[in-house]
PDB file of N, CA and C in Angstrom:
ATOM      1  N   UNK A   1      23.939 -25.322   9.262  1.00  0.00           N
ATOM      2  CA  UNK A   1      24.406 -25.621  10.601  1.00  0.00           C
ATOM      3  C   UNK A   1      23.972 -24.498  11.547  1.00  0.00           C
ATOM      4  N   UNK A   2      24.049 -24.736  12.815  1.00  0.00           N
ATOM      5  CA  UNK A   2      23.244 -23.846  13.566  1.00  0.00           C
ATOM      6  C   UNK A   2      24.076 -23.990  14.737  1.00  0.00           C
ATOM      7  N   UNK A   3      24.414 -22.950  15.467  1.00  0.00           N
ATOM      8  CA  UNK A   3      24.963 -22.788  16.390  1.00  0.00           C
ATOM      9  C   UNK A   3      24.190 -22.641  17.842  1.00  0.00           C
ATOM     10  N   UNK A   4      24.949 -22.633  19.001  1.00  0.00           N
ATOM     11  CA  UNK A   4      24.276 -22.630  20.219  1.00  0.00           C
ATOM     12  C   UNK A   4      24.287 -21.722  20.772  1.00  0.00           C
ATOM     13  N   UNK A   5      23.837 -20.455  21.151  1.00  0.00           N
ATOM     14  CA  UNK A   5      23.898 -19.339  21.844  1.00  0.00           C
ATOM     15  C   UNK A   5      24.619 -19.516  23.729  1.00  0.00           C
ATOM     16  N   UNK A   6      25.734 -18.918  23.393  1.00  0.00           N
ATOM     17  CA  UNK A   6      26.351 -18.963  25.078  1.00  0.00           C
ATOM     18  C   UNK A   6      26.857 -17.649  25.184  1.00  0.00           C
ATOM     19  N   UNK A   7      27.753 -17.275  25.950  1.00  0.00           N
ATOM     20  CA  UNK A   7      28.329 -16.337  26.561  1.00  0.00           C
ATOM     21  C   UNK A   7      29.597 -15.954  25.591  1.00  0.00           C
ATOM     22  N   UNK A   8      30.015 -16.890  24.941  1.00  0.00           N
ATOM     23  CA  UNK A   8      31.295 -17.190  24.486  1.00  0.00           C
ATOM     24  C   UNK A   8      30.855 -16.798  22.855  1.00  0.00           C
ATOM     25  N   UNK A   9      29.896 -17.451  22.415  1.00  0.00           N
ATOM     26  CA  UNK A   9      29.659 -16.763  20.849  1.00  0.00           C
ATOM     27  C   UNK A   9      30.148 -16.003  20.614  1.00  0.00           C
ATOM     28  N   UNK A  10      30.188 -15.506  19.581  1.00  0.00           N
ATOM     29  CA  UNK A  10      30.768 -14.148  18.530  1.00  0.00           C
ATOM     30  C   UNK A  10      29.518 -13.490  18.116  1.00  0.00           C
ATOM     31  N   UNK A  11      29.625 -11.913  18.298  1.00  0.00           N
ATOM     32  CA  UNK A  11      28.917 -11.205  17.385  1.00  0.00           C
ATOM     33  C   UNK A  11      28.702 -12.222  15.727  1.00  0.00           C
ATOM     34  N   UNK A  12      30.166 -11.980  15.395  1.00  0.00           N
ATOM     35  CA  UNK A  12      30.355 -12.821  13.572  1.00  0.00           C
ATOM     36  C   UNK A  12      29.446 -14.000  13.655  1.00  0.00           C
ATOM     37  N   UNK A  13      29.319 -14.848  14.364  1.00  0.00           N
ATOM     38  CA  UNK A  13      28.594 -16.242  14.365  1.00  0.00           C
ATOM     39  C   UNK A  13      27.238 -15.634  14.499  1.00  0.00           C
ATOM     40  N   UNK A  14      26.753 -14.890  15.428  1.00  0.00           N
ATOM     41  CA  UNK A  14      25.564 -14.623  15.297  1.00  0.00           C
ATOM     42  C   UNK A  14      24.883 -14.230  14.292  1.00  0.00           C
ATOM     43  N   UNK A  15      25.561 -13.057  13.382  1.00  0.00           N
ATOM     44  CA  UNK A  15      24.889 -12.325  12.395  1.00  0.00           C
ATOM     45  C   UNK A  15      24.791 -13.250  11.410  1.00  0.00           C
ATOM     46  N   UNK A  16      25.927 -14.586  11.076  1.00  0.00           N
ATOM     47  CA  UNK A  16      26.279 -14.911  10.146  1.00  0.00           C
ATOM     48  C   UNK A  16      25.108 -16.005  10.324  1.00  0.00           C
ATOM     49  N   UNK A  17      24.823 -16.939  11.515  1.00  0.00           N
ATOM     50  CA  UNK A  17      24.001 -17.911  11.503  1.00  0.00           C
ATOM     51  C   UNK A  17      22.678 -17.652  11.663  1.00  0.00           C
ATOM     52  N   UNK A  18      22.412 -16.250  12.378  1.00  0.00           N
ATOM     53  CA  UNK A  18      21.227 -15.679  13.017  1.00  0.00           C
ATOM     54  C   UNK A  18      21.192 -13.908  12.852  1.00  0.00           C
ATOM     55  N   UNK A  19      21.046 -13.726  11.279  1.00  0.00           N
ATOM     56  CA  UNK A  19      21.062 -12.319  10.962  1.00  0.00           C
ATOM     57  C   UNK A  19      19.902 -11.281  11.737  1.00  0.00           C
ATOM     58  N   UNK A  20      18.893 -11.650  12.141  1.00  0.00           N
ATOM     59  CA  UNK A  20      17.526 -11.560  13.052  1.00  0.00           C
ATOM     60  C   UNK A  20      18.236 -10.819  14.074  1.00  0.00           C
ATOM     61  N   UNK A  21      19.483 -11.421  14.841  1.00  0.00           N
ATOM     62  CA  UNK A  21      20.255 -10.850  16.122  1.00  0.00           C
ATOM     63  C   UNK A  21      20.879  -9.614  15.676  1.00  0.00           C
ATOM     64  N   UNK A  22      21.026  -9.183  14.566  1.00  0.00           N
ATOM     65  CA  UNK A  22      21.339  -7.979  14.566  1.00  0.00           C
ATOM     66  C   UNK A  22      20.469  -6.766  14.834  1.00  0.00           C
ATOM     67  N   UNK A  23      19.314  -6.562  14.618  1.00  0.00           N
ATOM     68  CA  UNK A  23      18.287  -6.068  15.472  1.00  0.00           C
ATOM     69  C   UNK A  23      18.306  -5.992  16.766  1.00  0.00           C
ATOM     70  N   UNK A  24      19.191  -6.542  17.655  1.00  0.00           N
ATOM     71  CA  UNK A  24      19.209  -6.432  19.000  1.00  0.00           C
ATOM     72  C   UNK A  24      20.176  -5.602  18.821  1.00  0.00           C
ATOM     73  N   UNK A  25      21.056  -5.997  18.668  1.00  0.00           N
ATOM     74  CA  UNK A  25      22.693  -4.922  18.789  1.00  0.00           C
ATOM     75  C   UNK A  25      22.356  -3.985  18.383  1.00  0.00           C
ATOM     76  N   UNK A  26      21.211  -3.731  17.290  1.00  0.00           N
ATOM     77  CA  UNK A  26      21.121  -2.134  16.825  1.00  0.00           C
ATOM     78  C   UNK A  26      20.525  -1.434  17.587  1.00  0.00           C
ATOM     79  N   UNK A  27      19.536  -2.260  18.557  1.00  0.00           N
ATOM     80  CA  UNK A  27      18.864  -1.550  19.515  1.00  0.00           C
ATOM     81  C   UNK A  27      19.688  -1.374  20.631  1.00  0.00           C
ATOM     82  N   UNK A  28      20.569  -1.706  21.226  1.00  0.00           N
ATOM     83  CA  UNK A  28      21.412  -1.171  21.875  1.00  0.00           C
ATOM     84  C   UNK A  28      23.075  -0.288  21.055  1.00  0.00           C
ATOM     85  N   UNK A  29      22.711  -0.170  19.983  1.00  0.00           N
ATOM     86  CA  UNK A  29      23.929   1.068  19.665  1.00  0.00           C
ATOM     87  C   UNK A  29      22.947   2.468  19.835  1.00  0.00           C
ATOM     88  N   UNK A  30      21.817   2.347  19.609  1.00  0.00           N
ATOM     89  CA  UNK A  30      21.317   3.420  20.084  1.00  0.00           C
ATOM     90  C   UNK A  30      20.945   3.479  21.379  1.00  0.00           C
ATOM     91  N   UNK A  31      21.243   2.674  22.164  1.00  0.00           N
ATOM     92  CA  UNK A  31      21.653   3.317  23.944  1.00  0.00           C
ATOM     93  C   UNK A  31      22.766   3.646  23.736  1.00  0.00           C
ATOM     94  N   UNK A  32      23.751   3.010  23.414  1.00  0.00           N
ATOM     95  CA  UNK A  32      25.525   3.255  23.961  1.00  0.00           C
ATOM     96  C   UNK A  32      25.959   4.550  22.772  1.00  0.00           C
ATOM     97  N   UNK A  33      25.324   4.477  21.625  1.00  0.00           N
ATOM     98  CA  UNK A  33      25.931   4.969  20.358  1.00  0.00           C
ATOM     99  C   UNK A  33      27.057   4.708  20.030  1.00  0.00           C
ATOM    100  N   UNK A  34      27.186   3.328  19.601  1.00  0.00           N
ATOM    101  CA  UNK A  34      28.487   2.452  19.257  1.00  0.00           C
ATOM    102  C   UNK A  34      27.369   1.281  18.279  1.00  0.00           C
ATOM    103  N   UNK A  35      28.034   1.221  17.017  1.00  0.00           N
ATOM    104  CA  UNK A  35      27.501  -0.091  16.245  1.00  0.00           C
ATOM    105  C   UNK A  35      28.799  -1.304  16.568  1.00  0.00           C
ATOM    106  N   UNK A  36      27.805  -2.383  17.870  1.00  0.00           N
ATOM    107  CA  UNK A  36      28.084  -3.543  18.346  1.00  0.00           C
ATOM    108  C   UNK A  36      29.157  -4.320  16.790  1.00  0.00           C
ATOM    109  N   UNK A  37      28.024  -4.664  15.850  1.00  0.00           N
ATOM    110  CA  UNK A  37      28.600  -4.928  14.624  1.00  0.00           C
ATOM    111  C   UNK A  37      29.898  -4.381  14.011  1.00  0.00           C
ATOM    112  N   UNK A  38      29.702  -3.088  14.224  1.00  0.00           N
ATOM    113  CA  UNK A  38      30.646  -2.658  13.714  1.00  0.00           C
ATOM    114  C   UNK A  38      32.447  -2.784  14.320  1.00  0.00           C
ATOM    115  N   UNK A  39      32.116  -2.660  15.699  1.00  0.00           N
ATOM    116  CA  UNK A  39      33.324  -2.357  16.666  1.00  0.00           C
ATOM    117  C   UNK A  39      33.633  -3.450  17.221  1.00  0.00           C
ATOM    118  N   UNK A  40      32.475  -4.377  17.631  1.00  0.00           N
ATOM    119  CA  UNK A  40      32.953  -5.562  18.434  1.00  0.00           C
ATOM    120  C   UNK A  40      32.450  -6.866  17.447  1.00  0.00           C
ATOM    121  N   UNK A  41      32.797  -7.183  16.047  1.00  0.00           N
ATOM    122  CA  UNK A  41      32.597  -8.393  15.102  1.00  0.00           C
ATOM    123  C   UNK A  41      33.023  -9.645  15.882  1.00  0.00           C
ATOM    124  N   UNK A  42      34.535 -10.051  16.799  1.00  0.00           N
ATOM    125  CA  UNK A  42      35.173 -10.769  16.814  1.00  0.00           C
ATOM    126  C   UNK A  42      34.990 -11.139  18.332  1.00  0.00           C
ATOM    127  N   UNK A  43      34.437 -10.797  18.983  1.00  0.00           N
ATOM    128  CA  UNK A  43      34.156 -10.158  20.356  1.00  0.00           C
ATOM    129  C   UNK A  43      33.043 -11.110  20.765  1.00  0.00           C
ATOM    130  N   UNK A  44      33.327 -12.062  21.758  1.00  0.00           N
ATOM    131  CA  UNK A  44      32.010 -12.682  22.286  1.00  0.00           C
ATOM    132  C   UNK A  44      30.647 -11.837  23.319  1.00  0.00           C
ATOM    133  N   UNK A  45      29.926 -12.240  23.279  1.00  0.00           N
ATOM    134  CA  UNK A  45      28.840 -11.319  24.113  1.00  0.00           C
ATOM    135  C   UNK A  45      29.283 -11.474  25.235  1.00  0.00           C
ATOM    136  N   UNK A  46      29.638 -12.102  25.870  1.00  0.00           N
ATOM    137  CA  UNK A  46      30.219 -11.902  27.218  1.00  0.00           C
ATOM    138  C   UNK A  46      31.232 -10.541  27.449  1.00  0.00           C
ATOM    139  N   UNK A  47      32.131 -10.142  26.262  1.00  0.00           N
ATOM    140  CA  UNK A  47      33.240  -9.513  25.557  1.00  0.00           C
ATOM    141  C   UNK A  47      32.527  -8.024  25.721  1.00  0.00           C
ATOM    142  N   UNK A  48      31.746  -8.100  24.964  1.00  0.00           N
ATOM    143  CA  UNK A  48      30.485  -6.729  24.298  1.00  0.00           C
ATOM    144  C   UNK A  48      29.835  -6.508  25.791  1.00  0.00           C
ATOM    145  N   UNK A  49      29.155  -7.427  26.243  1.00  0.00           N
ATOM    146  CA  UNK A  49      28.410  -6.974  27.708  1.00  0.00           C
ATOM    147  C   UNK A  49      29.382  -6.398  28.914  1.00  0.00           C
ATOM    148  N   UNK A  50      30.613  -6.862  28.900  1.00  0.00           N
ATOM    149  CA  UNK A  50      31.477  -6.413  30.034  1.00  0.00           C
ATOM    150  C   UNK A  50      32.086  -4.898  29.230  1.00  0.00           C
ATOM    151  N   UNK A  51      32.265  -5.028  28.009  1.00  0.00           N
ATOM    152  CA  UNK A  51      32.902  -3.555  26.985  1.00  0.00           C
ATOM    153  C   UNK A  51      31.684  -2.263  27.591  1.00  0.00           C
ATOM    154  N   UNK A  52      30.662  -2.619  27.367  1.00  0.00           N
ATOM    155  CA  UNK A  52      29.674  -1.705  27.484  1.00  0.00           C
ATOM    156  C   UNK A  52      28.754  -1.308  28.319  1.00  0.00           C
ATOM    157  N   UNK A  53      29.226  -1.944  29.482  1.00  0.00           N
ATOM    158  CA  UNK A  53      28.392  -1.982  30.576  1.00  0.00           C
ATOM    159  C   UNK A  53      26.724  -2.323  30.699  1.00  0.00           C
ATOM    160  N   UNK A  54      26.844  -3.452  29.919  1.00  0.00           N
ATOM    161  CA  UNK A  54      25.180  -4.276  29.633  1.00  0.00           C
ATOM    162  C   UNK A  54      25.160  -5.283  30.586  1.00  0.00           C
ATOM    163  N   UNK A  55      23.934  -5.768  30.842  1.00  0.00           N
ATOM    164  CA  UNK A  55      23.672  -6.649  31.675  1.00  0.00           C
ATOM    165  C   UNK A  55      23.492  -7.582  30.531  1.00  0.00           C
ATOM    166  N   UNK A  56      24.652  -8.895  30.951  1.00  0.00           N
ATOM    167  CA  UNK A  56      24.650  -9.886  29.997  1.00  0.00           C
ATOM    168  C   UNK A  56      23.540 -10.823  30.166  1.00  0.00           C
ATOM    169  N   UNK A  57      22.765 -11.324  31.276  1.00  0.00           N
ATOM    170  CA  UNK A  57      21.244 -12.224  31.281  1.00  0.00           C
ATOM    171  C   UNK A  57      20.588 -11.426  30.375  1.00  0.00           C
ATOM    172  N   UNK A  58      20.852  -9.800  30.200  1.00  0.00           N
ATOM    173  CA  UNK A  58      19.271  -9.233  29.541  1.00  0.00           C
ATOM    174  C   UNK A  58      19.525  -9.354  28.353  1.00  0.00           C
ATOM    175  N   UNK A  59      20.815  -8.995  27.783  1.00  0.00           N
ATOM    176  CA  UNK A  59      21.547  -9.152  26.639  1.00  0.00           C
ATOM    177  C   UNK A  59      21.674 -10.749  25.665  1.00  0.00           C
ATOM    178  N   UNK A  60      21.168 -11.594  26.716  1.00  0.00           N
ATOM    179  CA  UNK A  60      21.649 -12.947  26.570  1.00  0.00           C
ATOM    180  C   UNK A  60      19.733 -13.198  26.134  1.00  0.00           C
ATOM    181  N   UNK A  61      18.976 -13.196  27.073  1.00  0.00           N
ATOM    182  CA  UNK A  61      17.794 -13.251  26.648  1.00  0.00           C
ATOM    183  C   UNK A  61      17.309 -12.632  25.263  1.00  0.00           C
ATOM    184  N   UNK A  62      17.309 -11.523  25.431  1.00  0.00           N
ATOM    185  CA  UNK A  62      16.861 -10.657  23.907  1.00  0.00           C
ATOM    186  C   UNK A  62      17.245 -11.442  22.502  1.00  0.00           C
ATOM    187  N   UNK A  63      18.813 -11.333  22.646  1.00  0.00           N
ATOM    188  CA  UNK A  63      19.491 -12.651  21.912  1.00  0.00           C
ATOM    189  C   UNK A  63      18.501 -13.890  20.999  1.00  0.00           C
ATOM    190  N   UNK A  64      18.593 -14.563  22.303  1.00  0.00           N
ATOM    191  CA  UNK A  64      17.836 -15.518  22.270  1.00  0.00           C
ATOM    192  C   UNK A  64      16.210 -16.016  21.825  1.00  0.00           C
ATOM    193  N   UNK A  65      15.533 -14.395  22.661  1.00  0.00           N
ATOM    194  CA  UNK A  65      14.345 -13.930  21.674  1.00  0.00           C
ATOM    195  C   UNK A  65      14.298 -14.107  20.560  1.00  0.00           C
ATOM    196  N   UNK A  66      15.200 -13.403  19.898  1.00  0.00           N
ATOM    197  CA  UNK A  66      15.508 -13.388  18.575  1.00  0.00           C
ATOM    198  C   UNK A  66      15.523 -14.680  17.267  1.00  0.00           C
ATOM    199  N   UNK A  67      16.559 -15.496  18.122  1.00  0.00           N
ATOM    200  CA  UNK A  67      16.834 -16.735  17.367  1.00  0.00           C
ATOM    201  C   UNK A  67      15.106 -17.917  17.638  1.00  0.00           C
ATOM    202  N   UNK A  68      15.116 -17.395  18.680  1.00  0.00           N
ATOM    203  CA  UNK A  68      13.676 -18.281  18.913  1.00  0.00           C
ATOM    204  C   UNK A  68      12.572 -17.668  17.890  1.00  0.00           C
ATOM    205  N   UNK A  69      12.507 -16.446  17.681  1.00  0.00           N
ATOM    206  CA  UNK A  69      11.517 -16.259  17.150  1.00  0.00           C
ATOM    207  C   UNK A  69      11.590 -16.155  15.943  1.00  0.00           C
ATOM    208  N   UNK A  70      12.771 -16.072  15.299  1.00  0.00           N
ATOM    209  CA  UNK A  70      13.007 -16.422  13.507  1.00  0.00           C
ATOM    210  C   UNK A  70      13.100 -17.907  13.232  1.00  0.00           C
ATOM    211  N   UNK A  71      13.105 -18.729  14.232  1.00  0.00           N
ATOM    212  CA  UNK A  71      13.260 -20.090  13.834  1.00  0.00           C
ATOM    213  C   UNK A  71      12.384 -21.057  14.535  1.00  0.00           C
ATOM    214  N   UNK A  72      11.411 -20.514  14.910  1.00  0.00           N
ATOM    215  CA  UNK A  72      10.235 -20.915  15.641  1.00  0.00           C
ATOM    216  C   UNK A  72      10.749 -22.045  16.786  1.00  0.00           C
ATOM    217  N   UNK A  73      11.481 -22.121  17.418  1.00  0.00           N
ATOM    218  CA  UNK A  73      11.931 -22.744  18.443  1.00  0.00           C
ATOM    219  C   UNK A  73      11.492 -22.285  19.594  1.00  0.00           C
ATOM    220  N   UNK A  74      11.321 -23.236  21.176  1.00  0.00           N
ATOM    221  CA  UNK A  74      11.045 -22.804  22.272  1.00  0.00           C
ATOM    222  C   UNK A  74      12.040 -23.014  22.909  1.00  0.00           C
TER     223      UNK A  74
END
């Protein structure tokens, strides 16, 4: 099953449906120096982007990069 990437997702849903997205969050714990994974599991990206002062479109794109490009989708 495959989930839909929104605002509202979970870190947990992501890693769990789209392990690929964890590579993003890691690249931003080394801006913030906080593991996303670690601190915010339960936490929607909307949740994490307002926690950390990220811009959620850029946060939301990268994301999305991600799932597009492990699952060959456009």
């Amino acid at each position: 099953m495959d989930i839909i990437l929104t605002p509202d997702t979970t870190v947990l849903e992501l890693a769990e449906y789209y392990p690929e997205t964890e590579a993003v969050f890691d690249r931003y714990r080394k801006r913030i120096g906080v593991c996303i994974c670690c601190e915010c599991l339960f936490c929607s990206v909307k949740e994490v982007a307002r926690r950390y002062e990220l811009d959620l479109d850029e946060l939301m794109a990268r994301l999305s990069n991600a799932i597009e490009s492990a699952t060959g989708e456009d």
